[in-house]
C-alpha atoms as a PDB file:
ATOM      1  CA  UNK A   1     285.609  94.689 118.090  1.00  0.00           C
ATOM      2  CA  UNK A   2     288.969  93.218 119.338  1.00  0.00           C
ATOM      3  CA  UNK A   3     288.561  90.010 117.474  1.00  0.00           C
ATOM      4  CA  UNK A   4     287.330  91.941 114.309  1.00  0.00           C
ATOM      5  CA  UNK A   5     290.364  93.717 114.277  1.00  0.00           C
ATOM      6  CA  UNK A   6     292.717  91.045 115.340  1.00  0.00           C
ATOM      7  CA  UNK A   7     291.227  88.903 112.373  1.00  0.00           C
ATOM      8  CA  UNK A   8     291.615  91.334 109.767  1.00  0.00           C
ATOM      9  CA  UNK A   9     295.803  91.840 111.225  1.00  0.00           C
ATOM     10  CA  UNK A  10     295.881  87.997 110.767  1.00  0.00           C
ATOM     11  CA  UNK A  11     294.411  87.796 107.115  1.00  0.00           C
ATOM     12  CA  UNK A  12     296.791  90.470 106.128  1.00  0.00           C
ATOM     13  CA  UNK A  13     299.811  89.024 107.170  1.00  0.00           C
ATOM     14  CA  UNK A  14     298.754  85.918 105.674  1.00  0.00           C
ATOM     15  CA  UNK A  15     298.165  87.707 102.331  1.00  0.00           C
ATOM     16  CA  UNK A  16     301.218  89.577 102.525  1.00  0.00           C
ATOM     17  CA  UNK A  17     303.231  86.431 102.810  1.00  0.00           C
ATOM     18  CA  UNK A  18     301.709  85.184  99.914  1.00  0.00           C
ATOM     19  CA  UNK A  19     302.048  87.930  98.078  1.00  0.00           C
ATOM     20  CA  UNK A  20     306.187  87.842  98.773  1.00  0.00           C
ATOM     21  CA  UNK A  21     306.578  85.143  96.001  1.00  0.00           C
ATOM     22  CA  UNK A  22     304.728  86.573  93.858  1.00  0.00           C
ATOM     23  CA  UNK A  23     305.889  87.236  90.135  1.00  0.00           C
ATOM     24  CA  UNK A  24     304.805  89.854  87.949  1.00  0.00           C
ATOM     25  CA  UNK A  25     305.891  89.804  84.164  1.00  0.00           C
ATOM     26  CA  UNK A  26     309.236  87.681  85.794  1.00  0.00           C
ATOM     27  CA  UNK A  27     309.969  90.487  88.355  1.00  0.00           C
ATOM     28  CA  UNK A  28     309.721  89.179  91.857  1.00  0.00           C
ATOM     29  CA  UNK A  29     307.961  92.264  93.336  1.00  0.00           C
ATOM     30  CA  UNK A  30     309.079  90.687  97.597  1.00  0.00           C
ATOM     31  CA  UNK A  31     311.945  88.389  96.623  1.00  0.00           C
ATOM     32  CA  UNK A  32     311.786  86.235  99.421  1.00  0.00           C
ATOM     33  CA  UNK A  33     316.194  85.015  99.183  1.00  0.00           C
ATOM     34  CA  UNK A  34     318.998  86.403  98.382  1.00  0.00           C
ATOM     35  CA  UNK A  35     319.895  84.844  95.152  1.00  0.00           C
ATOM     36  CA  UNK A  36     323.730  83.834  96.267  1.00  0.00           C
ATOM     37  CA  UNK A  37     324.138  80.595  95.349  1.00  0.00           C
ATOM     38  CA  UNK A  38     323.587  76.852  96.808  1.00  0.00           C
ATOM     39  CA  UNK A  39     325.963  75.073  98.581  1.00  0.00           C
ATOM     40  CA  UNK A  40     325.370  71.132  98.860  1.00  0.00           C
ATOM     41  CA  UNK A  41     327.333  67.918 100.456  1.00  0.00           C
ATOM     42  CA  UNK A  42     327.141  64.834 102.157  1.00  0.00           C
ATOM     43  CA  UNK A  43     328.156  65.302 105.924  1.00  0.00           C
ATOM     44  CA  UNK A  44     329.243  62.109 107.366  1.00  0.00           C
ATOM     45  CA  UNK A  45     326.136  60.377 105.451  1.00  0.00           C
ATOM     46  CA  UNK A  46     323.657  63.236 106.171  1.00  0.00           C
ATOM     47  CA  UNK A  47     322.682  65.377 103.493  1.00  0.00           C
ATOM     48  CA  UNK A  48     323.710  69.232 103.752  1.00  0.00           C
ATOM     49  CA  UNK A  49     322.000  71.737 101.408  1.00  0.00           C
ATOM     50  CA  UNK A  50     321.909  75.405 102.185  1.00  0.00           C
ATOM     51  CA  UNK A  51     320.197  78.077  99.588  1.00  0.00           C
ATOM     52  CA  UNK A  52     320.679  81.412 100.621  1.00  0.00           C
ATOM     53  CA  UNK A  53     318.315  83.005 103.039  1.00  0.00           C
ATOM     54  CA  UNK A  54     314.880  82.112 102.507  1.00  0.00           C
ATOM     55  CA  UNK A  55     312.478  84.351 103.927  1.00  0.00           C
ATOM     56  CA  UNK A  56     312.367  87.161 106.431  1.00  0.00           C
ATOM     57  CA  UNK A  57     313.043  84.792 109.168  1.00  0.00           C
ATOM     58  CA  UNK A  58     315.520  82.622 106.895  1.00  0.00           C
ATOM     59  CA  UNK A  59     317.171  79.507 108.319  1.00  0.00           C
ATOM     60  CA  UNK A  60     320.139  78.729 105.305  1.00  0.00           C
ATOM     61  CA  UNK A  61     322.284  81.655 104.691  1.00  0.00           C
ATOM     62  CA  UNK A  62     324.873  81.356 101.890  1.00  0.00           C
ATOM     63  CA  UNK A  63     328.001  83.952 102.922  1.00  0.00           C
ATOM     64  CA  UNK A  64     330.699  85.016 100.403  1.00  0.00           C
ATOM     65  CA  UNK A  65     333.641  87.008 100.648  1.00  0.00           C
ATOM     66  CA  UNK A  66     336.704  88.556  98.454  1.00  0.00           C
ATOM     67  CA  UNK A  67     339.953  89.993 100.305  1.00  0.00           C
ATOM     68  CA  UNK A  68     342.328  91.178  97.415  1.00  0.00           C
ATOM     69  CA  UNK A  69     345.661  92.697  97.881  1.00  0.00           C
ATOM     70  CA  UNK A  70     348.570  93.823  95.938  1.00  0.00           C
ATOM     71  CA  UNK A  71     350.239  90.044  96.669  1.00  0.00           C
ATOM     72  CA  UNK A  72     347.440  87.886  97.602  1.00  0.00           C
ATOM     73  CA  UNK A  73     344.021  87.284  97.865  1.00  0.00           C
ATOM     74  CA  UNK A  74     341.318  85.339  99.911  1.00  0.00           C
ATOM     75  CA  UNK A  75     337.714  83.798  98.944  1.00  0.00           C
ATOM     76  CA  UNK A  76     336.010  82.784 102.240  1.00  0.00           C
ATOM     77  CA  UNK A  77     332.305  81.009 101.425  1.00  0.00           C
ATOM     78  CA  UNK A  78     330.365  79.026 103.417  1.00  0.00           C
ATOM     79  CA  UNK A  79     326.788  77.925 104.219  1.00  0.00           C
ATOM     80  CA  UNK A  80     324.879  78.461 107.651  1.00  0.00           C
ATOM     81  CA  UNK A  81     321.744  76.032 108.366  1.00  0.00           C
ATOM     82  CA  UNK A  82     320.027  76.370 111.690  1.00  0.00           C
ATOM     83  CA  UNK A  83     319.220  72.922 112.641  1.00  0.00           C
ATOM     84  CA  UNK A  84     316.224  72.128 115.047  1.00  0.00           C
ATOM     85  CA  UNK A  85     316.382  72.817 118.816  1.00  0.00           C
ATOM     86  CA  UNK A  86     318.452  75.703 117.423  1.00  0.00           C
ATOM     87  CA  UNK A  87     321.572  74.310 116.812  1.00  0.00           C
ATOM     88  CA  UNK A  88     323.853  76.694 113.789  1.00  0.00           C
ATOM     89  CA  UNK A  89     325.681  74.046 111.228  1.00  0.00           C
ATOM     90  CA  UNK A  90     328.186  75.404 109.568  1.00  0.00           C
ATOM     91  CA  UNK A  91     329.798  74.130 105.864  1.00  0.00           C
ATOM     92  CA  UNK A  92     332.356  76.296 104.052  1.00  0.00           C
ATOM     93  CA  UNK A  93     335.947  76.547 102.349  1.00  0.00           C
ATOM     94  CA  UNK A  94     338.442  79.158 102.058  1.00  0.00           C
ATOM     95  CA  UNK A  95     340.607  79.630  98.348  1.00  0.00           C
ATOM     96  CA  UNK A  96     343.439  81.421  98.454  1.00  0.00           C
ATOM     97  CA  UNK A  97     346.694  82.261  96.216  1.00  0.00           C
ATOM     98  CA  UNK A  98     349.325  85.259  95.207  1.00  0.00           C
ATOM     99  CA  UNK A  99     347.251  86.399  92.134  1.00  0.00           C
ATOM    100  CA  UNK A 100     343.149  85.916  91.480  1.00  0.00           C
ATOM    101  CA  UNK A 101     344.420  85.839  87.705  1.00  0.00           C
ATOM    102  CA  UNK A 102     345.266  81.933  88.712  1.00  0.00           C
ATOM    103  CA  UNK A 103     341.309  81.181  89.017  1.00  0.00           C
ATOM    104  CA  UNK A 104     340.271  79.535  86.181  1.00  0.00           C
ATOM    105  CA  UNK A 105     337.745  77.321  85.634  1.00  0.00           C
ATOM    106  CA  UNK A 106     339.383  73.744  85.764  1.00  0.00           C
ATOM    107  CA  UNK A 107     341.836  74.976  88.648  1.00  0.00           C
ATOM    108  CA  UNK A 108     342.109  72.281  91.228  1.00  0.00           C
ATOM    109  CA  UNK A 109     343.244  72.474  95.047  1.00  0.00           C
ATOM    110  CA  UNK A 110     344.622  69.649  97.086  1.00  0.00           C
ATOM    111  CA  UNK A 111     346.875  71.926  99.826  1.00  0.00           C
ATOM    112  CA  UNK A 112     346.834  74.881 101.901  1.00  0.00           C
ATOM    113  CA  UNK A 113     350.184  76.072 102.620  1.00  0.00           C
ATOM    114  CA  UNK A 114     351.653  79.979 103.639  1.00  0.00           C
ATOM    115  CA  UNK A 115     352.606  81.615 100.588  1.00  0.00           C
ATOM    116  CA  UNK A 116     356.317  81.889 100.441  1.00  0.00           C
ATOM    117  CA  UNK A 117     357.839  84.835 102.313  1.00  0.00           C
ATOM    118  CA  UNK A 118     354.752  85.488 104.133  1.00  0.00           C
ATOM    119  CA  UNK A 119     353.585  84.763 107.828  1.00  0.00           C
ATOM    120  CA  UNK A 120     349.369  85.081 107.098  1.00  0.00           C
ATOM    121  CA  UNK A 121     348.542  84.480 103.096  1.00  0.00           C
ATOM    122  CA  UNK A 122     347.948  81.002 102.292  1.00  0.00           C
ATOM    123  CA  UNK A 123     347.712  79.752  98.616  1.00  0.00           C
ATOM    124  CA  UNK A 124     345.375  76.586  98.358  1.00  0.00           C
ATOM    125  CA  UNK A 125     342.352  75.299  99.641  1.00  0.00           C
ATOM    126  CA  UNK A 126     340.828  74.416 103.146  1.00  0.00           C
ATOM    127  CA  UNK A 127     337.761  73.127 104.166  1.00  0.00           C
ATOM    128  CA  UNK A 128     335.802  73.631 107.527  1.00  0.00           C
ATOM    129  CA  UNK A 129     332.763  72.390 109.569  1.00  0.00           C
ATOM    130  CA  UNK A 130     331.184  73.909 112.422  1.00  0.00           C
ATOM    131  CA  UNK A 131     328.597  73.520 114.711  1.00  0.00           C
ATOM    132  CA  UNK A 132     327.544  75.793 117.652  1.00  0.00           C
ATOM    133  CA  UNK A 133     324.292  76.107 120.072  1.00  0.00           C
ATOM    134  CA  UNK A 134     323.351  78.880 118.394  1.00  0.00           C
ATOM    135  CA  UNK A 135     323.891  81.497 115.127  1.00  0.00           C
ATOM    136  CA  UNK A 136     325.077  84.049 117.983  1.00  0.00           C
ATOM    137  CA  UNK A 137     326.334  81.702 120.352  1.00  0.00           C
ATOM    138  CA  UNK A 138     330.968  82.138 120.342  1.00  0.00           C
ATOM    139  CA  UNK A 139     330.910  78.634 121.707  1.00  0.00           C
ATOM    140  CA  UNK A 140     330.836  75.951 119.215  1.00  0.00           C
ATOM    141  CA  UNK A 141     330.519  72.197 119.959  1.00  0.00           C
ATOM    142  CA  UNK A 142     332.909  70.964 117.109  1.00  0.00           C
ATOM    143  CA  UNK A 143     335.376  73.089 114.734  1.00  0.00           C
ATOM    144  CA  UNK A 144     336.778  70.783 112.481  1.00  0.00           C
ATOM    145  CA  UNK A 145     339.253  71.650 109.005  1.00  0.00           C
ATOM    146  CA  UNK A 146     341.011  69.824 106.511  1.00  0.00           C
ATOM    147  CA  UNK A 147     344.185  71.542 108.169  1.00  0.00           C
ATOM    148  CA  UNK A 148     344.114  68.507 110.321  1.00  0.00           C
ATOM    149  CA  UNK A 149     343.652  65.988 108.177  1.00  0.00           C
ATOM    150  CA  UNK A 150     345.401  66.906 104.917  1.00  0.00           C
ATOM    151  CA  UNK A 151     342.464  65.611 103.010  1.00  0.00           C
ATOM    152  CA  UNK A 152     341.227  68.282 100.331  1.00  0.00           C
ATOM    153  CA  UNK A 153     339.953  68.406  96.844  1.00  0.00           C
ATOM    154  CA  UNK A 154     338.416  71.539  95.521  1.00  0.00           C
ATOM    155  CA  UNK A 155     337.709  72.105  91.522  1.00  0.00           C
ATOM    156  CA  UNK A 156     336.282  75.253  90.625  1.00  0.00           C
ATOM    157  CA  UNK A 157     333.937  74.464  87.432  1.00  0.00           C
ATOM    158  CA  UNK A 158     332.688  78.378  86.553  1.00  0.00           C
ATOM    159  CA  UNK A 159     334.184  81.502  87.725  1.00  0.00           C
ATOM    160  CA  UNK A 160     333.390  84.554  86.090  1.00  0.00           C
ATOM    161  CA  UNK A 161     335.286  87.847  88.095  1.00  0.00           C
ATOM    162  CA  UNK A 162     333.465  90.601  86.867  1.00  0.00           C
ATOM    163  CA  UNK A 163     330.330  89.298  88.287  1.00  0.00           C
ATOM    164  CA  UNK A 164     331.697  88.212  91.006  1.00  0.00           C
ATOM    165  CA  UNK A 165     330.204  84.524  90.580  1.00  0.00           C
ATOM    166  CA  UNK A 166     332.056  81.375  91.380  1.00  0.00           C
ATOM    167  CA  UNK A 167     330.665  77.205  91.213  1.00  0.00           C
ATOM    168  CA  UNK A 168     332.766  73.891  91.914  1.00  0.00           C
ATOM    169  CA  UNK A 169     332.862  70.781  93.300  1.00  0.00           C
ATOM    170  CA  UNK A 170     334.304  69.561  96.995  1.00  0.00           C
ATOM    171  CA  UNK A 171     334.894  66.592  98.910  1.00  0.00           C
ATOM    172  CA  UNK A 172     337.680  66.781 102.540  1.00  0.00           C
ATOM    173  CA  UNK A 173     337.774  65.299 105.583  1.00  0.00           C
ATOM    174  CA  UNK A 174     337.575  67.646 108.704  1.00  0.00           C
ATOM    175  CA  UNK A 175     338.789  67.146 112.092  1.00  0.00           C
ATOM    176  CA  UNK A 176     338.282  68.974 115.458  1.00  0.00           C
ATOM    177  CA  UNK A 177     341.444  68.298 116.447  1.00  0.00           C
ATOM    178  CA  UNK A 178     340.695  68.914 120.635  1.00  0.00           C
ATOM    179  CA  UNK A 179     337.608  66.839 120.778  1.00  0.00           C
ATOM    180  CA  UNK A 180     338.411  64.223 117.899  1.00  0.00           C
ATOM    181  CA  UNK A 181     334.985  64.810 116.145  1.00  0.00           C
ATOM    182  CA  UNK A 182     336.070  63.692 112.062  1.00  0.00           C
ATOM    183  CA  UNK A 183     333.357  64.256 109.420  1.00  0.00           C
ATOM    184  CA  UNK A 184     334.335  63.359 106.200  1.00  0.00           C
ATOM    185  CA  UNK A 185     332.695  65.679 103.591  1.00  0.00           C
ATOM    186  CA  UNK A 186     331.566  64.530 100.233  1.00  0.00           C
ATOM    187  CA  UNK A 187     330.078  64.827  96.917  1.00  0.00           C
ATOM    188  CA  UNK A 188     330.082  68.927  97.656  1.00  0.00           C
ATOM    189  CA  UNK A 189     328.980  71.180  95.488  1.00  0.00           C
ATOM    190  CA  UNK A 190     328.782  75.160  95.350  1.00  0.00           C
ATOM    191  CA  UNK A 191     326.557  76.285  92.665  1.00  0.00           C
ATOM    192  CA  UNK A 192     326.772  80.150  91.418  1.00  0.00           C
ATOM    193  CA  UNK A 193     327.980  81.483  94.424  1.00  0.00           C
ATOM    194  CA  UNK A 194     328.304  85.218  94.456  1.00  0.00           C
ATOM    195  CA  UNK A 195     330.666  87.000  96.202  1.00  0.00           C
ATOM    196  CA  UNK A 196     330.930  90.272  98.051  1.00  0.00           C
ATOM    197  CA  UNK A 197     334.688  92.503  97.688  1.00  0.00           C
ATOM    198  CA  UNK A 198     335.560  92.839 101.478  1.00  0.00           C
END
């Protein structure tokens, strides 16, 4: 009786997880990600892709997010992969400037500087890699940015404000500046990224 019923609990969650692609007339009854974008590079030779969160127990988030003030504003994105044994890798950039009327598509980033007459709005672009033991874990075994190298490129191809969606092309070199770890970032991309007014 046990089995019987543990057997039926088993073929249903097997049919249910087939059933979470599943598209009906081109509606996607259980999406099964977030569709916010794909963010790709090559990490010190290793490819990086992250598509956002696939699945209930997703492993790739894609994160997005829009501060915008009177006199500045702030795009942090970035792409969380949870490597094996655990391990949270971390690929993202920050875009920043006095007016989000400057993002166009052909604008192009080399710096990351404090805007004039301010002490914690930067205009530019910086690039980051992280890793930590964990997604929860606050320790992280390197945190390396283009702050310490002075190595950035950023070109945003696509940007589109009123939906909020955003694609471009990266390449930096990042340094953990305590521990010396470099990793030199290329052929990056960020494809339709869609952001979220914080």
């Amino acid at each position: 009786m046990i089995l019987s019923i543990l057997k039926r609990t088993f073929i249903l969650l097997v049919l249910f997880s087939l059933v979470s692609c599943i598209d009906i007339n081109g509606v996607n009854i259980f999406p099964n990600r977030k569709d916010d974008g794909v963010i790709s590079a090559i990490l010190n030779g290793d490819q990086f892709e992250v598509e956002s969160g696939k699945g209930i127990f997703a492993s790739e988030h894609v994160i997005a997010e829009m501060k915008h003030r009177d006199d500045s504003f702030l795009l942090t994105v970035y792409g969380i992969r949870v490597k094996d044994g655990g391990k949270a890798l971390a690929l993202g950039f920050k875009i920043g400037g006095k007016n989000l009327e400057e993002l166009s598509s052909g604008s192009e980033f080399t710096e990351w500087n404090l805007i004039e007459n301010s002490e914690v709005n930067f205009e530019g672009a910086m690039g980051a890699v992280e890793m930590r033991n964990s997604v929860k874990s606050k320790d992280h075994l390197y945190q390396a940015s283009s702050n310490h190298t002075g190595e950035m490129e950023l070109l945003i191809t696509e940007i589109d404000v009123n939906k909020k969606l955003i694609s471009g092309k990266f390449s930096f070199s990042a340094l953990d500046d305590e521990n010396g770890t470099l990793i030199e970032v290329e052929n990056g991309t960020f494809d339709s990224i869609k952001w979220e007014w914080i």
